[in-house]
C-alpha atoms as a PDB file:
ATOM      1  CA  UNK A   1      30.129  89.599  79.051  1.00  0.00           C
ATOM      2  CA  UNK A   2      28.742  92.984  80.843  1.00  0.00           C
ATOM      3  CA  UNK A   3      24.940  93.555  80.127  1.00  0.00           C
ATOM      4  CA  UNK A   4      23.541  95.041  76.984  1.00  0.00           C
ATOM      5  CA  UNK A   5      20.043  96.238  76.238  1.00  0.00           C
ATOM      6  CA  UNK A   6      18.607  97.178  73.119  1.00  0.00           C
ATOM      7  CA  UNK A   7      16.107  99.560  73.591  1.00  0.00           C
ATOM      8  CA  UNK A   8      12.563 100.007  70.816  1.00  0.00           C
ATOM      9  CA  UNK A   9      11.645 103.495  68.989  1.00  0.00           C
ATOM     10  CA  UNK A  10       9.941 105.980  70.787  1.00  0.00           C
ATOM     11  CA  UNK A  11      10.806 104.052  74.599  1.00  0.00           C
ATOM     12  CA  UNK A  12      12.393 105.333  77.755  1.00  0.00           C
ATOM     13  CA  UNK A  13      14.431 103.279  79.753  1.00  0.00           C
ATOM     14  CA  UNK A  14      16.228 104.653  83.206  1.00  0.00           C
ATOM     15  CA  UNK A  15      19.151 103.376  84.583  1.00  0.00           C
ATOM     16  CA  UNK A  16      18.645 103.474  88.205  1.00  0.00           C
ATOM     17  CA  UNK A  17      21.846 102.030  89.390  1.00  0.00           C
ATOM     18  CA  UNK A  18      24.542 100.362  87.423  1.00  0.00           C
ATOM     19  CA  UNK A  19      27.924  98.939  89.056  1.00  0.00           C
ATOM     20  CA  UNK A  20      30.189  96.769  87.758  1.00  0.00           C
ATOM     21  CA  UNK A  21      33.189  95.084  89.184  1.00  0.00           C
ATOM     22  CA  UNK A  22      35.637  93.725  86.615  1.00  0.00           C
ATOM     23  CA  UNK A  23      37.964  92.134  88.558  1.00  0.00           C
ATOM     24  CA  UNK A  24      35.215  90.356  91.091  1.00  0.00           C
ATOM     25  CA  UNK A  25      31.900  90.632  88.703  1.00  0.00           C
ATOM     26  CA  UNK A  26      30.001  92.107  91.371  1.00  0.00           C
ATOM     27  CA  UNK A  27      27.179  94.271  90.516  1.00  0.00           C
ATOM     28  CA  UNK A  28      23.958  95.244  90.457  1.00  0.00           C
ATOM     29  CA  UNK A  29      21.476  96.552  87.936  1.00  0.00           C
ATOM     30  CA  UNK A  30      17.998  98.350  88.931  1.00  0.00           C
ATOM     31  CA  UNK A  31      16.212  99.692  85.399  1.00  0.00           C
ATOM     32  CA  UNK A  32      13.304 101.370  84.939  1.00  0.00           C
ATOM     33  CA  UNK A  33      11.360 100.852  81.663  1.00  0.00           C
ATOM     34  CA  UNK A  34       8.516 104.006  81.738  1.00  0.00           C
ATOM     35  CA  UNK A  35       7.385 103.086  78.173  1.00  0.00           C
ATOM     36  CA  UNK A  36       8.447 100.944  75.219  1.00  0.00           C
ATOM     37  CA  UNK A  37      10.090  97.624  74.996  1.00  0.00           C
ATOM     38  CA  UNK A  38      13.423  96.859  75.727  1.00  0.00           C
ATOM     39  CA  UNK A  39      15.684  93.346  75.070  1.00  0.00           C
ATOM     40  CA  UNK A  40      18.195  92.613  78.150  1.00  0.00           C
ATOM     41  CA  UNK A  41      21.204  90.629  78.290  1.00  0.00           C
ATOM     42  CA  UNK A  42      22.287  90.839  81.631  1.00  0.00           C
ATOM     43  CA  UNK A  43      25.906  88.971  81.185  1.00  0.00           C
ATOM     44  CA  UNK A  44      27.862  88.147  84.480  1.00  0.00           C
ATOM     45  CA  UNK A  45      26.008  90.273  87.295  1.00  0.00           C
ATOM     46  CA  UNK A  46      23.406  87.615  86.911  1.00  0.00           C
ATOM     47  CA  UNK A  47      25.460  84.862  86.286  1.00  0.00           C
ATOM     48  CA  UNK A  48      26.900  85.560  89.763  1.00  0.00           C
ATOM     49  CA  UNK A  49      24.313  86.895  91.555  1.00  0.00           C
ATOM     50  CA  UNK A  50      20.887  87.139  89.828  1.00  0.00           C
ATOM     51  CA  UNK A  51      19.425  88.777  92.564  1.00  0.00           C
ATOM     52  CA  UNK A  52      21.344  91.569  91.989  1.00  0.00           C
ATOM     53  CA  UNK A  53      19.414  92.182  88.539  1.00  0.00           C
ATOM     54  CA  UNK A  54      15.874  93.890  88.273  1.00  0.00           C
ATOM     55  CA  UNK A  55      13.641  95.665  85.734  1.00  0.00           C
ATOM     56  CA  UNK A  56      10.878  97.775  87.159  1.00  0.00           C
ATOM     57  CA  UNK A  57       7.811  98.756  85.204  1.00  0.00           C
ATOM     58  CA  UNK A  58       4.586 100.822  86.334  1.00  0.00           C
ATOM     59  CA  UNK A  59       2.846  97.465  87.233  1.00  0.00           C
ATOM     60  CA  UNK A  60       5.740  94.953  88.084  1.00  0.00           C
ATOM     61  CA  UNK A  61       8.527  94.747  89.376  1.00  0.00           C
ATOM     62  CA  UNK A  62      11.184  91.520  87.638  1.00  0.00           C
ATOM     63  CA  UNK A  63      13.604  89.075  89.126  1.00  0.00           C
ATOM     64  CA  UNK A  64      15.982  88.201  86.817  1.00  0.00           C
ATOM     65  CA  UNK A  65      16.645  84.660  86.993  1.00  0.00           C
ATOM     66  CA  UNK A  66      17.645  83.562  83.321  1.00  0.00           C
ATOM     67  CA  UNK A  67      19.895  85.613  81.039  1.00  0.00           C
ATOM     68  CA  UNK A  68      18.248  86.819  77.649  1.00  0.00           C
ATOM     69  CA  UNK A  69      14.516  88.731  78.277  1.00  0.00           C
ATOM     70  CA  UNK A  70      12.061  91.619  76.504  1.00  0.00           C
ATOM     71  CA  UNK A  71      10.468  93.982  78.355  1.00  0.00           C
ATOM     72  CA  UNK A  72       7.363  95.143  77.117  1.00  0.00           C
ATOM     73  CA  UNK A  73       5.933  98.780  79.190  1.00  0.00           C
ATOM     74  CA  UNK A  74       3.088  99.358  76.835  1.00  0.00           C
ATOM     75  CA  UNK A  75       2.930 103.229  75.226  1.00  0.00           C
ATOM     76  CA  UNK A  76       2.637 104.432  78.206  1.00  0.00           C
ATOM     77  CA  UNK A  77       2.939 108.709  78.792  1.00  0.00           C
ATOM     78  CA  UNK A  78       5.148 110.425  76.294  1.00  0.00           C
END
């Protein structure tokens, strides 16, 4: 499965870098949540290399280490 986020009203998510690999399932995925909540499901770059995976926020930045996760930035500036 390739990753999927749903993303709240009224949030901002940024897609920093996204690759993908079919064939090998290499990838990596660097996101930027600047306000809102968002629900991840990072599919096979994590399976295969979870380091690869991370969601940045004004105060934290997340390892991904499981699969499923919600992101929650606060309102943050519109």
């Amino acid at each position: 499965m390739l990753s999927t986020s749903s993303i709240g009203a009224n949030s901002e998510l940024v897609l920093n870098t996204y690759t993908f690999d079919t064939t090998t399932h290499d990838g990596n995925l660097l996101a930027s949540v600047r306000r809102g909540t968002t629900a991840f499901v990072t599919g096979l770059i994590a399976k295969k290399a979870p380091e690869n995976v991370r969601v940045q926020t004004r105060t934290v930045v997340l390892g991904v280490r499981g699969t499923e996760f919600i992101v929650d930035a606060g309102r943050g500036a519109p």
